[in-house]
N, C-alpha and C. Protein backbone atom coordinates (compact mmCIF):
# COMPACT_ATOMS: atom_id res chain seq x y z
N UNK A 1 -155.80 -112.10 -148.49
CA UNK A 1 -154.90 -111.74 -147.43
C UNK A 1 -155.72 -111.12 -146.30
N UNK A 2 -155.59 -111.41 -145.28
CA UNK A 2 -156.25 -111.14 -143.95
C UNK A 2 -155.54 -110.46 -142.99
N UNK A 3 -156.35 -109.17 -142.65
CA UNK A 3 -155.10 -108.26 -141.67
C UNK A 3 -155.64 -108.30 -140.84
N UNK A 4 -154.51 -108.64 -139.54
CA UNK A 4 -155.11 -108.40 -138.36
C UNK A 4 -155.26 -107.21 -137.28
N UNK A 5 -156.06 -107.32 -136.26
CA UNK A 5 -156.62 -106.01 -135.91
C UNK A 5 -155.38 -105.00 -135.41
N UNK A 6 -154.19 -105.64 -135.26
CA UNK A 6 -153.08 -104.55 -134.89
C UNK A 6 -152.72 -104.03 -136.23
N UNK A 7 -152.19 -104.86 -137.60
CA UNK A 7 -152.16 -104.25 -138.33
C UNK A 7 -152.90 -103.24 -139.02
N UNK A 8 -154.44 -103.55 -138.82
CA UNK A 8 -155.47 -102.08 -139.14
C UNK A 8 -154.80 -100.86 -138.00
N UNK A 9 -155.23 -101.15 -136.84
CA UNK A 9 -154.57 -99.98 -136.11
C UNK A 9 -153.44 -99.41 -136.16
N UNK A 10 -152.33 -100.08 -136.79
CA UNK A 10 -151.09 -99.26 -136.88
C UNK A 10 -151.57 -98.33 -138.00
N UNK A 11 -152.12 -99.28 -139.16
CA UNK A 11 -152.36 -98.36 -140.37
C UNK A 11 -153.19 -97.16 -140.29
N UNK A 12 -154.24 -97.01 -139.40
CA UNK A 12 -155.13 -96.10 -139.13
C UNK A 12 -153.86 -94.93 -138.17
N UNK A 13 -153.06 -95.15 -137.42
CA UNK A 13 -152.62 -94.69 -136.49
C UNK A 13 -151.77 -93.75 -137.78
N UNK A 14 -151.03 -94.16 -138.66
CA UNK A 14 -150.02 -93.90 -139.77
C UNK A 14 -151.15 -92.59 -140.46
N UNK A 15 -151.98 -93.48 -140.59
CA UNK A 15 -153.36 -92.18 -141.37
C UNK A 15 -153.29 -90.95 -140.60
N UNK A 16 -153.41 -91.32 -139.21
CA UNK A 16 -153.76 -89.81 -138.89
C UNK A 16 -152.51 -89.60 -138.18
N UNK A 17 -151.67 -90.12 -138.20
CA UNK A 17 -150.39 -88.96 -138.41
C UNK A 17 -150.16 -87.85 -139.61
N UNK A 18 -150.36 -88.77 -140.37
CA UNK A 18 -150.36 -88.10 -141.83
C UNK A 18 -151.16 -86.64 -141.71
N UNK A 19 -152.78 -87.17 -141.53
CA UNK A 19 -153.69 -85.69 -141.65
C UNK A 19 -152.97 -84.99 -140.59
N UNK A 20 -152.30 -85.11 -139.65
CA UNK A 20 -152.45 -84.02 -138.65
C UNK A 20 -151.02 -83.22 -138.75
N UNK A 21 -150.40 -83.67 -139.65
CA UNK A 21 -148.81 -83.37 -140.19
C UNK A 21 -149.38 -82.16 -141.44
N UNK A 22 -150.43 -82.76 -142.56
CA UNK A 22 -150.90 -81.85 -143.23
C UNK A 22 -151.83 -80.87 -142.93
N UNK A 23 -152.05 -80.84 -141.54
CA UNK A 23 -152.97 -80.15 -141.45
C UNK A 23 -152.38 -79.07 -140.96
N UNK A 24 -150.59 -79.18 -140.21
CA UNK A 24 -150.02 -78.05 -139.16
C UNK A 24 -149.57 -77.56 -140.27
N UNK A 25 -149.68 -77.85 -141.79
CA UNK A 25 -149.31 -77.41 -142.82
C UNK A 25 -150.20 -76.57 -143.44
N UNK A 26 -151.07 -76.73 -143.31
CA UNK A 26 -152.23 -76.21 -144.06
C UNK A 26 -152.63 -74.16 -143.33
N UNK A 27 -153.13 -73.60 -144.17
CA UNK A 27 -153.09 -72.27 -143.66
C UNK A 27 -154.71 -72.06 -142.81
N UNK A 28 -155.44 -73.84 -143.05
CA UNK A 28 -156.62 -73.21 -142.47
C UNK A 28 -156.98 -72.78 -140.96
N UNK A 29 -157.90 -71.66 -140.57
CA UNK A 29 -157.77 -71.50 -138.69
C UNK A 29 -159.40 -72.01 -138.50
N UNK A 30 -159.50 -72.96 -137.37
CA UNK A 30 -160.47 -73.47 -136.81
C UNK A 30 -160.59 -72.62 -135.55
N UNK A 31 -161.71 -71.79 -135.25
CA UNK A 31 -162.61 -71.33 -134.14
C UNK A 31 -162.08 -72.16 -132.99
N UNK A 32 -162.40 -73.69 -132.94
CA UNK A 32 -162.35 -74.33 -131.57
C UNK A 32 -161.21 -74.85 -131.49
N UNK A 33 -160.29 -74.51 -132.54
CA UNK A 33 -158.50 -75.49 -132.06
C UNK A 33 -158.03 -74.52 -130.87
N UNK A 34 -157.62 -75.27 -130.20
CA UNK A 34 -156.37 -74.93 -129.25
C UNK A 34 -155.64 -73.90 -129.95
N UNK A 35 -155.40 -72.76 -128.95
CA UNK A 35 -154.13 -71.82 -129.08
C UNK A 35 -153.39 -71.63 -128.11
N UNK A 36 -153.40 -72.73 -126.86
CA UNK A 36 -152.98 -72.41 -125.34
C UNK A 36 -153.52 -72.56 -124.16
N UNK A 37 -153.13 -72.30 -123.19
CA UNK A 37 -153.88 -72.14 -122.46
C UNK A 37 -153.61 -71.09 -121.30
N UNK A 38 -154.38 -70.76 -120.24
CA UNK A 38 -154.85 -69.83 -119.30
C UNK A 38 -153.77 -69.92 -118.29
N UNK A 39 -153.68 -69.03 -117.05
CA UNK A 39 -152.66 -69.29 -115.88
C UNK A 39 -153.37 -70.68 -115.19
N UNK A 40 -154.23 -70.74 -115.15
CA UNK A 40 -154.77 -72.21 -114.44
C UNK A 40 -155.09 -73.21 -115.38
N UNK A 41 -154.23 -73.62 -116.40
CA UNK A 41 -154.05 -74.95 -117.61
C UNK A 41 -155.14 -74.84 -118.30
N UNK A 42 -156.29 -74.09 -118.52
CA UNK A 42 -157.18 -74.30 -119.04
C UNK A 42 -157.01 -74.04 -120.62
N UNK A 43 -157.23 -74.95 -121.59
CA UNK A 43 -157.04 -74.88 -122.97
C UNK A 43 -158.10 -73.48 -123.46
N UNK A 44 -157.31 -72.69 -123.82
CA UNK A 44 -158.01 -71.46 -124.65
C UNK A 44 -158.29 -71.57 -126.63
N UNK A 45 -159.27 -71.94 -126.76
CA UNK A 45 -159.42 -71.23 -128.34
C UNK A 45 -159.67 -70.38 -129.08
N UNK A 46 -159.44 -69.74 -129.92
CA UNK A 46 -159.30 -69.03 -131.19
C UNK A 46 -160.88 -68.25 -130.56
N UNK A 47 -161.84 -69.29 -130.19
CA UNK A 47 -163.36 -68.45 -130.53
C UNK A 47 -163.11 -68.05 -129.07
N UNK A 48 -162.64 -68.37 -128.02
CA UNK A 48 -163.14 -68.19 -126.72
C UNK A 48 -162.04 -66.69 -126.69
N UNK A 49 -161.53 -66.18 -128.02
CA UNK A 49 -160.51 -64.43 -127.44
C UNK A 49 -161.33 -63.59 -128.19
N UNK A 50 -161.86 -64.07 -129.54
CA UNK A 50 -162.22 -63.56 -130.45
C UNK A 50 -164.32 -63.26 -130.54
N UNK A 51 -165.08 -63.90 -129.53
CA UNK A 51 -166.01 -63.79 -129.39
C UNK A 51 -166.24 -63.14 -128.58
N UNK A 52 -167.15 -61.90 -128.81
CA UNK A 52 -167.88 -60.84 -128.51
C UNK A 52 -169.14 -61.12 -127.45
N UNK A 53 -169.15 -60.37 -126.99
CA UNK A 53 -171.24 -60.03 -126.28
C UNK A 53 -172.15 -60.08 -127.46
N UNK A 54 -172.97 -61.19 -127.89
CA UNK A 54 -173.57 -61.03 -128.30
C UNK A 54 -174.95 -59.86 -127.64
N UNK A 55 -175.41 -59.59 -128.99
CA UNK A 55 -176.26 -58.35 -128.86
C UNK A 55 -177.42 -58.98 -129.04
N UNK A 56 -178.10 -58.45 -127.78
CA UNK A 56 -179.81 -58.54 -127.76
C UNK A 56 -180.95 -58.13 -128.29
N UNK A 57 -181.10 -59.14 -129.64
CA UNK A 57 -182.36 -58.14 -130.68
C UNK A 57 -183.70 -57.38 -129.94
N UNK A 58 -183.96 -58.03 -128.87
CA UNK A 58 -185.22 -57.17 -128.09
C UNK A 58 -184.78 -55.91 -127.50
N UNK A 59 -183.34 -56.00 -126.95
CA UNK A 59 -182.55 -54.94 -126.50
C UNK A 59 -182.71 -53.42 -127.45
N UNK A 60 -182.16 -54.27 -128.57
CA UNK A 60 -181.60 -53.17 -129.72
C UNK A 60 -182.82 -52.37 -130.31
N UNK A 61 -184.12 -53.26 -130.54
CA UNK A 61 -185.07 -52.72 -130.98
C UNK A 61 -185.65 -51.82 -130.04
N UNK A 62 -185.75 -51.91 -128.64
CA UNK A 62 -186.26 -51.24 -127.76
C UNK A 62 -185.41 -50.01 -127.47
N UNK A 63 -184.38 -50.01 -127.73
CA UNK A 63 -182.81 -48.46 -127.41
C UNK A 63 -183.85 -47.90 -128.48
N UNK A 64 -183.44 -48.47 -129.84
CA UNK A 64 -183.49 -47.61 -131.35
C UNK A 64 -185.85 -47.02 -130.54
N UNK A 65 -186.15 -47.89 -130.67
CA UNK A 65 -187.58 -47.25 -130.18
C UNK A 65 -187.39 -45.68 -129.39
N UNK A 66 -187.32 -45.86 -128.16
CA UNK A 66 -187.12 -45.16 -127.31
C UNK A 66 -186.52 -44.38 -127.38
N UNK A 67 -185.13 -44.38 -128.72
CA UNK A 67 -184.29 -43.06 -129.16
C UNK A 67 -185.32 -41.85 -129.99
N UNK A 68 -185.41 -42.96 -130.66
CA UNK A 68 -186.57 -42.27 -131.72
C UNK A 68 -187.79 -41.51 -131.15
N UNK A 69 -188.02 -41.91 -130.02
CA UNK A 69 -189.21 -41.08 -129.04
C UNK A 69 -188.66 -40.38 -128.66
N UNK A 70 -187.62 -40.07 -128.08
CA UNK A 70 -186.90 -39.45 -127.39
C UNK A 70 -186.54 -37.89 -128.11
N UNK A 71 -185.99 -38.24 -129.45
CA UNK A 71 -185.94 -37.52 -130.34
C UNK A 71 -187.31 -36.05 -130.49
N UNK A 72 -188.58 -37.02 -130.87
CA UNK A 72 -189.84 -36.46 -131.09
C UNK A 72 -190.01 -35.63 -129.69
N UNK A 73 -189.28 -36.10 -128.42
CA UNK A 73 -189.79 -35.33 -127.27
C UNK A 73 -188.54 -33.79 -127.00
N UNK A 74 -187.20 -34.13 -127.51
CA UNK A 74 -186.47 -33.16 -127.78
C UNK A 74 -187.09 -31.97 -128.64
N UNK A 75 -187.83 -32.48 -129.92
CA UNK A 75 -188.18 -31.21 -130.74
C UNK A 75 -189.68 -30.79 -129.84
N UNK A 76 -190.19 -31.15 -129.53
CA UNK A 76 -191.71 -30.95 -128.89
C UNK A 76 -191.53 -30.28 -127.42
N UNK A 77 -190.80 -30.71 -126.81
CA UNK A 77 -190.61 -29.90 -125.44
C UNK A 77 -189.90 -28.94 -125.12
N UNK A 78 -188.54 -29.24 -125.62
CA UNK A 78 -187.56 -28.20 -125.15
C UNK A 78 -187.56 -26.85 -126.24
N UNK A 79 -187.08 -25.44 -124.87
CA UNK A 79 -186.37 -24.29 -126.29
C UNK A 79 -185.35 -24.80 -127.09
N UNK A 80 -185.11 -23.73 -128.05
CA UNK A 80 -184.09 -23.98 -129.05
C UNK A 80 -183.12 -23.88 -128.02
N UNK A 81 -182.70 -23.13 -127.00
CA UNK A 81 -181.47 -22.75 -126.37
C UNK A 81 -180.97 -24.27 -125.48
N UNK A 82 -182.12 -25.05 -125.08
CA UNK A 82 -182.47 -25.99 -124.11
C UNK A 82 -181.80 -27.24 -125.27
N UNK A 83 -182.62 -27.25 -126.30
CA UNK A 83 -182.18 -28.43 -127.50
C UNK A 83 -180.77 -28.33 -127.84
N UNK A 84 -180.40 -27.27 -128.27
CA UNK A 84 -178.59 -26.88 -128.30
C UNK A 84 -178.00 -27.35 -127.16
N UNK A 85 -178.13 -26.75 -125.99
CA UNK A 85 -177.21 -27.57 -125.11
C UNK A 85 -177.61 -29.07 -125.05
N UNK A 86 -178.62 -29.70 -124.81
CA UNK A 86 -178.29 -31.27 -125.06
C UNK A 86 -177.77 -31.73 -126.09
N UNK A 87 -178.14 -30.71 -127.11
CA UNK A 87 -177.23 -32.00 -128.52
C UNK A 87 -175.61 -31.81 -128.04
N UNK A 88 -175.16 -30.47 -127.42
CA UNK A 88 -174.25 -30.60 -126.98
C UNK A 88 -173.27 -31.06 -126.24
N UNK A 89 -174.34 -31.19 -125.40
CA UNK A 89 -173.84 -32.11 -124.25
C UNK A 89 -173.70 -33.75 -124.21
N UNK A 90 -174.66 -34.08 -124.93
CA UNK A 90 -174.64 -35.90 -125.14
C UNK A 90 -174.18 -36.22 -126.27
N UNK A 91 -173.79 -35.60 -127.23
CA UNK A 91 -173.18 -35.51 -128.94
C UNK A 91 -174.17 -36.04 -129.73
N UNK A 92 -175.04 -35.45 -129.41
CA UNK A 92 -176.71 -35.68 -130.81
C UNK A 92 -176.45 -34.95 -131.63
N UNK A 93 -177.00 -35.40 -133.03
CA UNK A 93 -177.21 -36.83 -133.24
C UNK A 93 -175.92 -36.99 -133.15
N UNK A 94 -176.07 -39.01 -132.83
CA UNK A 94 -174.87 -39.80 -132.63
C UNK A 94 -173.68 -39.62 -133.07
N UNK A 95 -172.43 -39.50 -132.53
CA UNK A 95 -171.30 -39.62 -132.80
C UNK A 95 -170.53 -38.36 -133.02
N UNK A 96 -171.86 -37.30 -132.82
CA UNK A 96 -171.13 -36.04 -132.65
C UNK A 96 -170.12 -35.91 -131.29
N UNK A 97 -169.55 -34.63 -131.40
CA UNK A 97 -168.55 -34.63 -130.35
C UNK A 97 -169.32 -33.98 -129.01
N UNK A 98 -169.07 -34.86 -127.67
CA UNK A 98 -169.82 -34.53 -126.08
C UNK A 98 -169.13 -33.29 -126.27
N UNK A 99 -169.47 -31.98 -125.55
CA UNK A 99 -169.08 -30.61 -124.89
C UNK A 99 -169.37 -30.52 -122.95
N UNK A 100 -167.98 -30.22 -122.76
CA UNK A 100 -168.18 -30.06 -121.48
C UNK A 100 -169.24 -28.95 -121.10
N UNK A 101 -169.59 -28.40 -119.86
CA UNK A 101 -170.85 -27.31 -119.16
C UNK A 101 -170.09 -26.36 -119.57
N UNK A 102 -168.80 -26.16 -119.37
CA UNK A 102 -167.60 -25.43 -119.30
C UNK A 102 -167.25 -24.63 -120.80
N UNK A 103 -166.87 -25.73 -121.49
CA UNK A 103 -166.99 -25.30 -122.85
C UNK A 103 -168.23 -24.08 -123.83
N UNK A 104 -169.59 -25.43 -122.92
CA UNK A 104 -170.62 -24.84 -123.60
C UNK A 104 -170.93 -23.41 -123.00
N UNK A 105 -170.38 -23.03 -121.58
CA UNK A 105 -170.50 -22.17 -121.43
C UNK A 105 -170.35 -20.66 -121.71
N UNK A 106 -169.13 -20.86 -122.45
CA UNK A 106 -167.76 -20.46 -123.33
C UNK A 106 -168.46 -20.00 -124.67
N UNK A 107 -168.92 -20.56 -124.85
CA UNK A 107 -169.64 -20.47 -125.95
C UNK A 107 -170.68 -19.99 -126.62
N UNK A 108 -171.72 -19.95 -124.96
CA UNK A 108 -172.89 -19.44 -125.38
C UNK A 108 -173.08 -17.87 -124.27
N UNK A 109 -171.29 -17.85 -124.01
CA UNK A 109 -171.05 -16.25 -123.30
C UNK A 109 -172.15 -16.49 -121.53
N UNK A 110 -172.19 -17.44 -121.18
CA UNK A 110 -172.72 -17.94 -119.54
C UNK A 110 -171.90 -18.30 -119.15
N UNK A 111 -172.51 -18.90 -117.56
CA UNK A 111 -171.75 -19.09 -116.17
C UNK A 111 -171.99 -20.71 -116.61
N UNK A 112 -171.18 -21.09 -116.37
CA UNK A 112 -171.16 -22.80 -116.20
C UNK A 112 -172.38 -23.80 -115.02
N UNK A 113 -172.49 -23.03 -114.11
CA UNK A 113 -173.76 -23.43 -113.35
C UNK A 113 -175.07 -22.37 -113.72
N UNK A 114 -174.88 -21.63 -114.95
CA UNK A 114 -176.04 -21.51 -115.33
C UNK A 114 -176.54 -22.99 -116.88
N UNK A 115 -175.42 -22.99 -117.44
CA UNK A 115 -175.29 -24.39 -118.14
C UNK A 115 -175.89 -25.61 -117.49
N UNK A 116 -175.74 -25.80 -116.34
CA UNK A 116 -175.86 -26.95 -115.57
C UNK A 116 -177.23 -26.95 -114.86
N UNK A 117 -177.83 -25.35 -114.98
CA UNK A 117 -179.14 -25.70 -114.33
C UNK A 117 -180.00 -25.67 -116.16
N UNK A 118 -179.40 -25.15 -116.64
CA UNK A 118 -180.68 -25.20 -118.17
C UNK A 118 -180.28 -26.93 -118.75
N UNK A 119 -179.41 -27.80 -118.48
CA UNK A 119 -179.44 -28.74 -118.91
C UNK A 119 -180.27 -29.70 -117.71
N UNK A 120 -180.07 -29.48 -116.42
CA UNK A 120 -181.02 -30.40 -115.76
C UNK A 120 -182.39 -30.27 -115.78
N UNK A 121 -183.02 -28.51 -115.93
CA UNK A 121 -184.19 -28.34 -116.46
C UNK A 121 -184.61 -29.05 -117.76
N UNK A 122 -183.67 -29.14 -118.91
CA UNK A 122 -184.36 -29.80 -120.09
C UNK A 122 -184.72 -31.41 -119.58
N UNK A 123 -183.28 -31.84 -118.64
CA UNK A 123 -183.39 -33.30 -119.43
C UNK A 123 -184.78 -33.87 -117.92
N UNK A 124 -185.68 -32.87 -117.09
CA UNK A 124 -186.67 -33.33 -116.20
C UNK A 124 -187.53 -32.69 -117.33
N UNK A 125 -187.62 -31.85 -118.23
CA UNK A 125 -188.78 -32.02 -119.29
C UNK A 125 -189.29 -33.09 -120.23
N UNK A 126 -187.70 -33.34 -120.45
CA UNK A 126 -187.79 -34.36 -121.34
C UNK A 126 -188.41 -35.88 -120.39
N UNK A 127 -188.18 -36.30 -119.47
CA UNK A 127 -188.28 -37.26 -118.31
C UNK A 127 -189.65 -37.19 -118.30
N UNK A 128 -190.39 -36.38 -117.68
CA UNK A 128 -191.75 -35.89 -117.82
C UNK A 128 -192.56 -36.46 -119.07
N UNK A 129 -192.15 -36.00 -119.88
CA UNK A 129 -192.74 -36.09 -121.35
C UNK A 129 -192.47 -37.36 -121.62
N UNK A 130 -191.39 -38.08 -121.51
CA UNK A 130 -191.69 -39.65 -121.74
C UNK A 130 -192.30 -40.50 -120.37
N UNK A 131 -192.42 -39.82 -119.55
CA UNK A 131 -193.24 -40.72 -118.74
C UNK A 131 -194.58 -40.60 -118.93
N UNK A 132 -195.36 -39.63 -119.47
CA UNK A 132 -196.36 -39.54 -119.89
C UNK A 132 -197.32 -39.45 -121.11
N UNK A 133 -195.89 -40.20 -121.58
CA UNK A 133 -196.34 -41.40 -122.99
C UNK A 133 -196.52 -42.56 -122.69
């Protein structure tokens, strides 16, 4: 029996009705399917909401470097009084909580523009000291 080329194409056409019937069935999510599109028709996918800034390994290695120096120039240069207010002030180490001049001022029984001149004095020591590494 010999089929001819419309009958292959209907049958192929029948096929992928089929997959694409099981597929709006199916629970799997594809990155590049269609989810819509934009105010100007442009088809949006799944990866184009859900993809990030990738991060720059030369970037990352060079922050983490330079923290880590940075660090060594905090204990080496500054007073203890000088090191307290920056960890205070920038939330060192990481993820500690920032303190306003205000706060810290509060705190360490000073004037808030005396806060503000012992933190710009540390952080031109610190500046210094890594420029002359």
């Amino acid at each position: 029996m010999q089929l001819y080329i419309s009958e292959i194409s209907c049958i192929a056409n029948e096929l992928l009705m089929v997959f694409r019937s099981e597929k709006k069935l199916s629970k799997e999510v594809y990155l590049n399917e269609s989810i819509g599109a934009d105010k100007e028709g442009n088809e949006i996918s799944l990866i184009d909401v859900t993809a990030g800034e990738e991060e720059d390994m030369v970037d990352t290695i060079v922050q983490k470097d330079n923290l880590s120096r940075l660090g060594v120039f905090i204990d080496k240069v500054l007073t203890k009084r000088e090191k307290k207010i920056i960890y205070m002030r920038y939330g060192i180490p990481d993820g500690e909580r920032e303190y306003t001049q205000r706060e810290i001022a509060e705190l360490f029984g000073i004037s808030r523009s005396y806060v503000s001149r012992i933190e710009k004095k540390a952080l031109l020591k610190l500046k210094d000291a890594y420029e002359q590494q």
